[in-house]
C-alpha atoms as a PDB file:
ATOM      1  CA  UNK A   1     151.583  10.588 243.907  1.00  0.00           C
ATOM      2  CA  UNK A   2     148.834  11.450 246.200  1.00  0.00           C
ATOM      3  CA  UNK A   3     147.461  14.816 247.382  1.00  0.00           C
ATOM      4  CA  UNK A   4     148.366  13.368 250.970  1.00  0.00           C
ATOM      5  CA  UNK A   5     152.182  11.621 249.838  1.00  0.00           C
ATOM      6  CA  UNK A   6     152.487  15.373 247.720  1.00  0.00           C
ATOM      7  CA  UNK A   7     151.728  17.915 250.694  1.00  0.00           C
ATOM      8  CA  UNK A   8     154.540  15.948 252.510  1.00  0.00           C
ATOM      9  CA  UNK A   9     156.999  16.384 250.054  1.00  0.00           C
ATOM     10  CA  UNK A  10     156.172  20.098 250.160  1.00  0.00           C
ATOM     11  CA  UNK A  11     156.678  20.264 254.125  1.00  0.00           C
ATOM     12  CA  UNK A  12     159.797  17.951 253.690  1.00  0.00           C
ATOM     13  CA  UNK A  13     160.915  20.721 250.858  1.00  0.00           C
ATOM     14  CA  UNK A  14     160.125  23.785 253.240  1.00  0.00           C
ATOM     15  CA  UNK A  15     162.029  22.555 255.877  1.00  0.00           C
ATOM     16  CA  UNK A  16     165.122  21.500 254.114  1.00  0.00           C
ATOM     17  CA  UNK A  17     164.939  25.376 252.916  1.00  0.00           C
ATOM     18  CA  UNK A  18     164.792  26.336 256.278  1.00  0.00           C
ATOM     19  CA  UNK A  19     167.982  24.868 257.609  1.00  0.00           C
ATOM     20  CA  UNK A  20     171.201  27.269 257.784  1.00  0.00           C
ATOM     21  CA  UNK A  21     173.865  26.110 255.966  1.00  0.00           C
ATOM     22  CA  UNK A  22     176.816  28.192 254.739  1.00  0.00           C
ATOM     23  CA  UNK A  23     177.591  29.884 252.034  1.00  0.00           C
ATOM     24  CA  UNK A  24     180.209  28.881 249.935  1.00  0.00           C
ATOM     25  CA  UNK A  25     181.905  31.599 248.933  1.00  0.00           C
ATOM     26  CA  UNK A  26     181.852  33.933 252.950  1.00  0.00           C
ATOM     27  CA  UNK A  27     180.840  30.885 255.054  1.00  0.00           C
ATOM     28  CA  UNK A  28     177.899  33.257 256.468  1.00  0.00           C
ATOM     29  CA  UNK A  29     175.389  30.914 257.679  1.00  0.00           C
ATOM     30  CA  UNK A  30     171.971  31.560 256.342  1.00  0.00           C
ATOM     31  CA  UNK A  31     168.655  29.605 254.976  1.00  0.00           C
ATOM     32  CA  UNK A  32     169.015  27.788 251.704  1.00  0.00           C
ATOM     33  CA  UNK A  33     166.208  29.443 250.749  1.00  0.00           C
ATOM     34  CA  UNK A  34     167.983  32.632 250.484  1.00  0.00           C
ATOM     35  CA  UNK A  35     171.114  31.280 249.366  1.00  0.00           C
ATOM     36  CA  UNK A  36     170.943  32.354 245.517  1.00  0.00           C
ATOM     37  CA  UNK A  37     169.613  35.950 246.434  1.00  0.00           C
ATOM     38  CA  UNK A  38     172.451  36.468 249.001  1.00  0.00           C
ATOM     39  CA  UNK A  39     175.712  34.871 245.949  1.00  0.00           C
ATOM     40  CA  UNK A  40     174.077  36.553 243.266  1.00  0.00           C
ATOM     41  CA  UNK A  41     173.494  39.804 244.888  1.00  0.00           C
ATOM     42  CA  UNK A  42     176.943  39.915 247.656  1.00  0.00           C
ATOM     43  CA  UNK A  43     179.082  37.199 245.533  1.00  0.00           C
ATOM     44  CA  UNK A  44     178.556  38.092 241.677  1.00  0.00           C
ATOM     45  CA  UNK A  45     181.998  36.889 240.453  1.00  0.00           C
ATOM     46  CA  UNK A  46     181.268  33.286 241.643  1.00  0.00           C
ATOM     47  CA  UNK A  47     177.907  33.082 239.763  1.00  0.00           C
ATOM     48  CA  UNK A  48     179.418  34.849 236.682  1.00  0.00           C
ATOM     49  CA  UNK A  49     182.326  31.832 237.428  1.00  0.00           C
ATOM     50  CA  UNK A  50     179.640  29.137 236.571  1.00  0.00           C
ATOM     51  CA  UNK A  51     178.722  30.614 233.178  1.00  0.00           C
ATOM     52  CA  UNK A  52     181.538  29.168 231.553  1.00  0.00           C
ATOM     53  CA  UNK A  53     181.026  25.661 232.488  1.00  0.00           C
ATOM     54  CA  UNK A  54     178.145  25.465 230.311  1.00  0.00           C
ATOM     55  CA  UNK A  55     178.849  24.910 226.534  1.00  0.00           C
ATOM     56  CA  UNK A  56     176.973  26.321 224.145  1.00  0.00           C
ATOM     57  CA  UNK A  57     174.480  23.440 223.458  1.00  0.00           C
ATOM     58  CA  UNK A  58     174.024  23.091 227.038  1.00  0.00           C
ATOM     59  CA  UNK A  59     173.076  27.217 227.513  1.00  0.00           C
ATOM     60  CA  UNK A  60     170.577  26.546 224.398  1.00  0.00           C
ATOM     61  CA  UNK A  61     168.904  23.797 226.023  1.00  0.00           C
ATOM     62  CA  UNK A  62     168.935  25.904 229.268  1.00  0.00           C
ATOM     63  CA  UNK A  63     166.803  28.487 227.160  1.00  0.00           C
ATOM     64  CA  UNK A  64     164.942  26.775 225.479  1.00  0.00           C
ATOM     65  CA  UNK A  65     163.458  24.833 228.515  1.00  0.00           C
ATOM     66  CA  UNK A  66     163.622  27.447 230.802  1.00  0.00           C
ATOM     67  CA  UNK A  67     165.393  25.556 232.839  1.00  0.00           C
ATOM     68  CA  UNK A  68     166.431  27.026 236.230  1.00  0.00           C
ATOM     69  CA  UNK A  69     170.122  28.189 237.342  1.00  0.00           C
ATOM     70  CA  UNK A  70     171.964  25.797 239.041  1.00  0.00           C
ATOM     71  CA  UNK A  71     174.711  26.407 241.341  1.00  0.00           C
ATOM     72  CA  UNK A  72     176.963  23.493 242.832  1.00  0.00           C
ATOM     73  CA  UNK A  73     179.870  23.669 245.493  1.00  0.00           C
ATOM     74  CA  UNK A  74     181.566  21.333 246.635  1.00  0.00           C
ATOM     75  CA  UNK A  75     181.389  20.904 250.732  1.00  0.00           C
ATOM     76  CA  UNK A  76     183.020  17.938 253.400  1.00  0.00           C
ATOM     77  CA  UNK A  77     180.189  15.833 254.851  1.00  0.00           C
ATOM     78  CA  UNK A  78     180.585  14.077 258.443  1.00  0.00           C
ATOM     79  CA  UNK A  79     182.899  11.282 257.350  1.00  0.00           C
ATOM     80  CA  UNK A  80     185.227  13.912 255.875  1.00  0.00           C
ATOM     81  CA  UNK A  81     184.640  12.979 252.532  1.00  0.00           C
ATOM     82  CA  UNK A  82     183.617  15.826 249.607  1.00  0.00           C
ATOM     83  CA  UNK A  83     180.544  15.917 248.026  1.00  0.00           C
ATOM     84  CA  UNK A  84     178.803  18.436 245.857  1.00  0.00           C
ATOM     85  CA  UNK A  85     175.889  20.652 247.088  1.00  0.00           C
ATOM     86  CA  UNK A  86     173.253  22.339 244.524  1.00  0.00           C
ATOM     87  CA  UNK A  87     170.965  24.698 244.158  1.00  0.00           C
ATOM     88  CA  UNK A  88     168.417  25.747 241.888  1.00  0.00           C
ATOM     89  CA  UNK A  89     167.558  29.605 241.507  1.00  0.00           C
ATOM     90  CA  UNK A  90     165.195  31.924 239.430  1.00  0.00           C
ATOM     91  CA  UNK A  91     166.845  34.340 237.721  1.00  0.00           C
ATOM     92  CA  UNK A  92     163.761  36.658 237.373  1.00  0.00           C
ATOM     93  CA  UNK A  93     163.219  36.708 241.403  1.00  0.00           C
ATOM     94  CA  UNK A  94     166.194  35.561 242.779  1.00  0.00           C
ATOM     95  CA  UNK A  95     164.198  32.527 244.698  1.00  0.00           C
ATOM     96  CA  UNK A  96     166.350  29.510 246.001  1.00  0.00           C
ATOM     97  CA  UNK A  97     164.996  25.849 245.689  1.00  0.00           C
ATOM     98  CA  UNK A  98     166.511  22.775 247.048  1.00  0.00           C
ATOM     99  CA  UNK A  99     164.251  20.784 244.639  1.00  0.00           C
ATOM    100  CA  UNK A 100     164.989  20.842 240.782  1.00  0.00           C
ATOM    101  CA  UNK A 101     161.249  19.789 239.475  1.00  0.00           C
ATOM    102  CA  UNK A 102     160.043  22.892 241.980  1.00  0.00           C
ATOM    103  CA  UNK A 103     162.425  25.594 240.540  1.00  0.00           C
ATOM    104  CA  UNK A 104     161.581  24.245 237.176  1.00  0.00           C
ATOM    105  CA  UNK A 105     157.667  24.506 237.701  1.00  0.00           C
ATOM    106  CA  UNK A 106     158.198  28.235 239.099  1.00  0.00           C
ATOM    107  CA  UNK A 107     160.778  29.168 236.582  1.00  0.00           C
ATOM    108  CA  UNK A 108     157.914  28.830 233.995  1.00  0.00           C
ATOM    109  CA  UNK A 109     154.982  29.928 235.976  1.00  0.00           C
ATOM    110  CA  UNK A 110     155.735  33.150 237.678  1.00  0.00           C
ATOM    111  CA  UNK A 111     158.679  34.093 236.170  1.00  0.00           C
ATOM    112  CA  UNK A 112     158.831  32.717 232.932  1.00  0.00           C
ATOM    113  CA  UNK A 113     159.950  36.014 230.960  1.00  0.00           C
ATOM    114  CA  UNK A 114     162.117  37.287 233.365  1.00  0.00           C
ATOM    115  CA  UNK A 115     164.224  34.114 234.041  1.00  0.00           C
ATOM    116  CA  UNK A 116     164.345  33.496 230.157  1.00  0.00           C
ATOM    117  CA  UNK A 117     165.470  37.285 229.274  1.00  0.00           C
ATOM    118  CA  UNK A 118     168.263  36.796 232.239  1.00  0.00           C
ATOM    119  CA  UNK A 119     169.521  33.449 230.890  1.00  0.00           C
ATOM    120  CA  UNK A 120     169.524  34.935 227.042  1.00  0.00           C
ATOM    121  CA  UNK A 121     171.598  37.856 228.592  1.00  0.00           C
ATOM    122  CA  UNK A 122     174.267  35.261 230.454  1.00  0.00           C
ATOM    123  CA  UNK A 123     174.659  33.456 227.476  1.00  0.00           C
ATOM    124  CA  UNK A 124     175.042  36.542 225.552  1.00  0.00           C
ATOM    125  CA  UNK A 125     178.066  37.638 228.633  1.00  0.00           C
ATOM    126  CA  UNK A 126     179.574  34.763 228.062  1.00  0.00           C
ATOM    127  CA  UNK A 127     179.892  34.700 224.431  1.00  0.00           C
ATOM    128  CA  UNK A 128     181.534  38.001 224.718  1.00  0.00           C
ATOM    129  CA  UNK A 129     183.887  37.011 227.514  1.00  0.00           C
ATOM    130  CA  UNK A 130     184.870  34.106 225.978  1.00  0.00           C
ATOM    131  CA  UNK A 131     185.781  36.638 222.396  1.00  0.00           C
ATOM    132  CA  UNK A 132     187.785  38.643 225.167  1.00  0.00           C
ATOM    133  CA  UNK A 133     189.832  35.792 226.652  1.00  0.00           C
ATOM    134  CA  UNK A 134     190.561  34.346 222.939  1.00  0.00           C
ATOM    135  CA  UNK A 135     191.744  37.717 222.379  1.00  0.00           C
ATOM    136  CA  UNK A 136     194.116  37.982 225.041  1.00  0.00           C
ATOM    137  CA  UNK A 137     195.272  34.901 224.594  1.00  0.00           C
ATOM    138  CA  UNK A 138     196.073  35.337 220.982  1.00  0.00           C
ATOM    139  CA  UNK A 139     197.825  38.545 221.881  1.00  0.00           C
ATOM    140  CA  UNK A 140     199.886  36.793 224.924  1.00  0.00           C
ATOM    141  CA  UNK A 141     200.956  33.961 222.536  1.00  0.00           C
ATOM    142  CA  UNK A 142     201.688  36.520 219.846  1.00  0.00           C
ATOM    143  CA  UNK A 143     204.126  38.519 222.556  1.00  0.00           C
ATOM    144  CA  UNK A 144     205.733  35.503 223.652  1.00  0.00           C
ATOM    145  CA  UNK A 145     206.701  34.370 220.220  1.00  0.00           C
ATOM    146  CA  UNK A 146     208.197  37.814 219.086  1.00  0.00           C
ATOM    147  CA  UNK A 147     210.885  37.588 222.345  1.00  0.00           C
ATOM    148  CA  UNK A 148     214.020  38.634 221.649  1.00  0.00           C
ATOM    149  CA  UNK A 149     216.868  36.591 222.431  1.00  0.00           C
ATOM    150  CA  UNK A 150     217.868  38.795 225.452  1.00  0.00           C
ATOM    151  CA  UNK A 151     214.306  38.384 226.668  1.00  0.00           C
ATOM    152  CA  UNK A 152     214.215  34.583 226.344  1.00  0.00           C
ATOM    153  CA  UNK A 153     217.408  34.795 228.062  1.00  0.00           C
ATOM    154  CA  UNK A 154     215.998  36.777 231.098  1.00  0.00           C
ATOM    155  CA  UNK A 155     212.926  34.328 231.206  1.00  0.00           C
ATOM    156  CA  UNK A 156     215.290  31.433 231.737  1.00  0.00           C
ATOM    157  CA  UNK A 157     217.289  32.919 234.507  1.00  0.00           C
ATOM    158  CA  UNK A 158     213.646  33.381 235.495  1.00  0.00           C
ATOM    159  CA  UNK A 159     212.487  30.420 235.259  1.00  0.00           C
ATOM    160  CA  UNK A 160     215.708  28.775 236.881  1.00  0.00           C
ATOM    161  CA  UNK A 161     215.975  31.318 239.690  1.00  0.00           C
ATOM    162  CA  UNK A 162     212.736  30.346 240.852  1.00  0.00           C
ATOM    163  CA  UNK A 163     213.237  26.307 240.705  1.00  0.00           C
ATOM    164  CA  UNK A 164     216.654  26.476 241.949  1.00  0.00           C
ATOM    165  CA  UNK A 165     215.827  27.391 245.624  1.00  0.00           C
ATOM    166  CA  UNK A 166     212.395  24.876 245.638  1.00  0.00           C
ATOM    167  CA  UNK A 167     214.319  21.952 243.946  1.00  0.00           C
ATOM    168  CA  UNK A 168     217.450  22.268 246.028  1.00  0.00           C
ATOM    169  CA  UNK A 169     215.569  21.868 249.359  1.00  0.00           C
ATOM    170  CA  UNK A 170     213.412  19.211 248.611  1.00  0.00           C
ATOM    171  CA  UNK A 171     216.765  17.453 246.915  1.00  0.00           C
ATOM    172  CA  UNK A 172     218.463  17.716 250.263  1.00  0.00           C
ATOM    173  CA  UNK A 173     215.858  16.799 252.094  1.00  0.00           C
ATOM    174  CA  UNK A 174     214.833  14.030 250.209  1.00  0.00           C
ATOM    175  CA  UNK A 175     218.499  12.619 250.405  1.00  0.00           C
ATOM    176  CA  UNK A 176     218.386  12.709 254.006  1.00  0.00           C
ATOM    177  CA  UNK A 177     215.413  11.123 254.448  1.00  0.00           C
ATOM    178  CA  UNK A 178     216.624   8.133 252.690  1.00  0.00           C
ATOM    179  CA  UNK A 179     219.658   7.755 253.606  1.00  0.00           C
ATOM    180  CA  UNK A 180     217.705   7.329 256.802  1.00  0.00           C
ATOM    181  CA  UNK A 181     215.886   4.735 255.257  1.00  0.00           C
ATOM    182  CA  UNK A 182     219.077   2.305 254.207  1.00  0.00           C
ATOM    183  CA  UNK A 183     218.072   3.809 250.517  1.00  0.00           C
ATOM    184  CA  UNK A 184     220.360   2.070 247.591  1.00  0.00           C
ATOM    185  CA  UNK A 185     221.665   5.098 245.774  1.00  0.00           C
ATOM    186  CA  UNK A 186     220.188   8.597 247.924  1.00  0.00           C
ATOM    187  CA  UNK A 187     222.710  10.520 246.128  1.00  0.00           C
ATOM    188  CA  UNK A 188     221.003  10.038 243.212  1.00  0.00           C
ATOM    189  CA  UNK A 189     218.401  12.741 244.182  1.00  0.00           C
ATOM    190  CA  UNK A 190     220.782  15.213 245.211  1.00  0.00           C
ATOM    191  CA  UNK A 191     219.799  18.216 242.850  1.00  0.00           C
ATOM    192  CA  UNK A 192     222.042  18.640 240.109  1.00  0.00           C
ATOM    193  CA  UNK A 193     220.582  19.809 236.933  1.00  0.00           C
ATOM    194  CA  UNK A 194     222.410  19.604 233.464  1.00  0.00           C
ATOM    195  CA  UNK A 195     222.220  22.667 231.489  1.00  0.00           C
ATOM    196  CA  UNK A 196     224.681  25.537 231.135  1.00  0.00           C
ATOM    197  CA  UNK A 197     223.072  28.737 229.982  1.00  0.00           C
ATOM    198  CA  UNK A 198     224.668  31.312 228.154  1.00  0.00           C
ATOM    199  CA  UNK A 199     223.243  33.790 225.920  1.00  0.00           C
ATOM    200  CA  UNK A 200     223.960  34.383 222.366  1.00  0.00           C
ATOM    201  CA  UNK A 201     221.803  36.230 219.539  1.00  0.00           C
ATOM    202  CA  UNK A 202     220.587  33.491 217.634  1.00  0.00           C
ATOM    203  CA  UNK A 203     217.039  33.550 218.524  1.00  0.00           C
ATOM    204  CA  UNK A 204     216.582  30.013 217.407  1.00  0.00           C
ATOM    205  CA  UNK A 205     219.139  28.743 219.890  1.00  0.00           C
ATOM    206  CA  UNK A 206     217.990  30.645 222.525  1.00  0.00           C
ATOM    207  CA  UNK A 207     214.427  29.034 222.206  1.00  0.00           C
ATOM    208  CA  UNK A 208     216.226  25.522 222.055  1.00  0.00           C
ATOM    209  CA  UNK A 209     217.997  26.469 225.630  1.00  0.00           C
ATOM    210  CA  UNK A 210     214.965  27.044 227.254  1.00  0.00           C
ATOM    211  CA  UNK A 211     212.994  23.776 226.007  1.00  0.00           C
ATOM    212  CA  UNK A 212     216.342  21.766 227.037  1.00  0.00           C
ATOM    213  CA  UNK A 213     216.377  24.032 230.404  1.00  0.00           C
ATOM    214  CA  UNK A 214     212.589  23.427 231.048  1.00  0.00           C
ATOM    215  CA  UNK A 215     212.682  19.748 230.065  1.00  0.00           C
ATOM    216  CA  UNK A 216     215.985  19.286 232.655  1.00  0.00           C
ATOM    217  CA  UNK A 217     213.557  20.966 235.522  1.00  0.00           C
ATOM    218  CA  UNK A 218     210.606  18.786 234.467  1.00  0.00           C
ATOM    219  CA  UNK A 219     212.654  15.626 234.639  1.00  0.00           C
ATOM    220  CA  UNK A 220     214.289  16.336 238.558  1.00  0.00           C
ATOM    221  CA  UNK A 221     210.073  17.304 239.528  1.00  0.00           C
ATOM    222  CA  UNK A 222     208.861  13.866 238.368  1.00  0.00           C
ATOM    223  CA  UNK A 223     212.566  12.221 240.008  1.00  0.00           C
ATOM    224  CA  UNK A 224     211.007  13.561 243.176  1.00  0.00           C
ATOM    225  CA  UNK A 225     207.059  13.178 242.737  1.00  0.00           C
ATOM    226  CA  UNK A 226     208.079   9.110 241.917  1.00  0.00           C
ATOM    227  CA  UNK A 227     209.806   9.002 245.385  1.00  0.00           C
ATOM    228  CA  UNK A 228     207.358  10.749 247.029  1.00  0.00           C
ATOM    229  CA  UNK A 229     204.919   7.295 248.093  1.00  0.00           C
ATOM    230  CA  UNK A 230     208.049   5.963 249.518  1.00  0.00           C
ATOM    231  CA  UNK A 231     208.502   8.842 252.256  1.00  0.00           C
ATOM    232  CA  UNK A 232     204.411   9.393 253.072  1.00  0.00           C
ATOM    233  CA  UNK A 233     205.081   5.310 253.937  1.00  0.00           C
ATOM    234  CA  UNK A 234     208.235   6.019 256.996  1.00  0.00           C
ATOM    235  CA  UNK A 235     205.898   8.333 259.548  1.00  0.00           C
ATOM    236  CA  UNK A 236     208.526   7.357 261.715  1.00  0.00           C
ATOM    237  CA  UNK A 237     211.280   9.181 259.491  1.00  0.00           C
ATOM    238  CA  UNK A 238     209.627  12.192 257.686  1.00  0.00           C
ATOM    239  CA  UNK A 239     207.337  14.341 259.706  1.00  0.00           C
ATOM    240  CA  UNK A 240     204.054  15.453 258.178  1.00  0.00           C
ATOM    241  CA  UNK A 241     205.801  18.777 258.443  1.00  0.00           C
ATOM    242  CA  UNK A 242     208.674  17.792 256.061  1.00  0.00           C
ATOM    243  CA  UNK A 243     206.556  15.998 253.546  1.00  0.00           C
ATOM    244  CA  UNK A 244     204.340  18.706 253.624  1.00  0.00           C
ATOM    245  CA  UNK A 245     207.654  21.338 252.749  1.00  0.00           C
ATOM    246  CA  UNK A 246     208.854  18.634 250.012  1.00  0.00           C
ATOM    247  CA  UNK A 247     205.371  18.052 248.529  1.00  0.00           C
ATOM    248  CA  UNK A 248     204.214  21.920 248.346  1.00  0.00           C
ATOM    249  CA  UNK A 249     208.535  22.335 246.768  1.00  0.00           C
ATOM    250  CA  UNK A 250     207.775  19.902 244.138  1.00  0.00           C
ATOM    251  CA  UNK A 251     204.211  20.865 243.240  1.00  0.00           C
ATOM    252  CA  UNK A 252     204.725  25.037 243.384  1.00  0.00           C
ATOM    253  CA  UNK A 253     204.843  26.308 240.161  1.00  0.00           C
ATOM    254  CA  UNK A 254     207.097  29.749 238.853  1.00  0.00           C
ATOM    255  CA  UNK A 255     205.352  33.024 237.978  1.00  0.00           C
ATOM    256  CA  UNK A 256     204.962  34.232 234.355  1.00  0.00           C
ATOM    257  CA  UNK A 257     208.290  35.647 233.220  1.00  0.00           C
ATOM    258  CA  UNK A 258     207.809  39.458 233.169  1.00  0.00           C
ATOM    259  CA  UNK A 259     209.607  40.264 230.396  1.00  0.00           C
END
């Protein structure tokens, strides 16, 4: 490249640096080229979000190239279609660049020590968030296991109390809709479920109802995702409103069981 062909790259660089764009996590419209000093400094959580995308090889090869810290989001261009923004920024100065080779040169010019000691520490973060989580997890999975039968027993009724209300009005709904549209068997969606709860102290069987119980649920969600093409296809029949209420029924999940 020539001196010439690289002092416009630089202007084309400063300016894109210069246009406001928003932020991703407030939508406060600012300069991209104080976009990492205003996340990392008002929006910590987000940045401390991307640590854990990196795997461990990938955080080594960060440090040992200095590499600078990206940050990506995801934003809707004019066509309405997503596509994914990024960012480069110094962790030693808290500088934004909209170029990668830039941040990289800086990143192990100026601030060479600085951004190195701050990626060592992330990685170091990370590794001891990650102990944390595999901790909790361990202990979650260790709680649930050592249920008692009465406690299994409440987490069904959980568990059903919670489908029953979603799963009956997008049954009803859905056999409207196609009996509206001259549908072979609409019954057939009607909810209905097949499992009879009782409880009994026999841990063992208790942990059997609630597969069989969470299996039944399962199998009336994917009845109802499968017929779900055929209704977004009769506008004239379901509303957007009412395919909206049947999709978000279907898709909503139930709360961990408290108990």
């Amino acid at each position: 490249m020539s001196d010439s062909d690289d002092s416009k790259s630089d202007a084309s660089t400063t300016s894109s640096a210069r246009i406001a764009e928003a932020c991703p996590c407030c939508k406060k419209e600012l300069q991209a080229r104080y976009m990492f000093n205003h996340i990392r400094k008002l929006h910590p959580e987000y940045v401390k979000g991307l640590y854990g995308v990196w795997a461990d090889d990938q955080m080594d090869q960060l440090i040992a190239t200095n590499a600078p810290f990206p940050i990506e989001w995801i934003e809707m261009d004019d066509f309405e279609e997503e596509t994914t923004r990024t960012l480069w920024g110094c962790l030693g100065c808290n500088n934004t660049f909209t170029v990668e080779h830039k941040a990289f040169k800086h990143c192990n010019d100026k601030c060479k020590k600085d951004h190195n000691a701050n990626l060592r520490r992330i990685k170091k973060e990370e590794q001891q968030d990650k102990a944390a989580r595999k901790k909790k997890v361990m202990t979650d999975r260790e709680k649930w296991m050592d249920r008692t039968p009465a406690q299994i027993h409440a987490c069904i009724q959980h568990e059903i109390a919670h489908y029953d209300k979603a799963l009956t009005m997008a049954g009803n709904k859905i056999v409207r809709f196609l009996h509206a549209m001259k549908h072979e068997k609409p019954q057939d969606y009607t909810y209905l479920p097949a499992f009879h709860v009782r409880m009994e102290e026999d841990k063992k069987f208790m942990e059997r109802q609630e597969s069989e119980v969470i299996l039944e649920l399962h199998k009336w969600i994917h009845k109802y995702k499968d017929v779900l093409h055929e209704l977004w296809a009769e506008t004239e029949i379901v509303t957007h409103e009412a395919y909206d209420e049947i999709e978000k029924a279907i898709h909503h999940r139930s709360p961990i069981c408290k108990y």
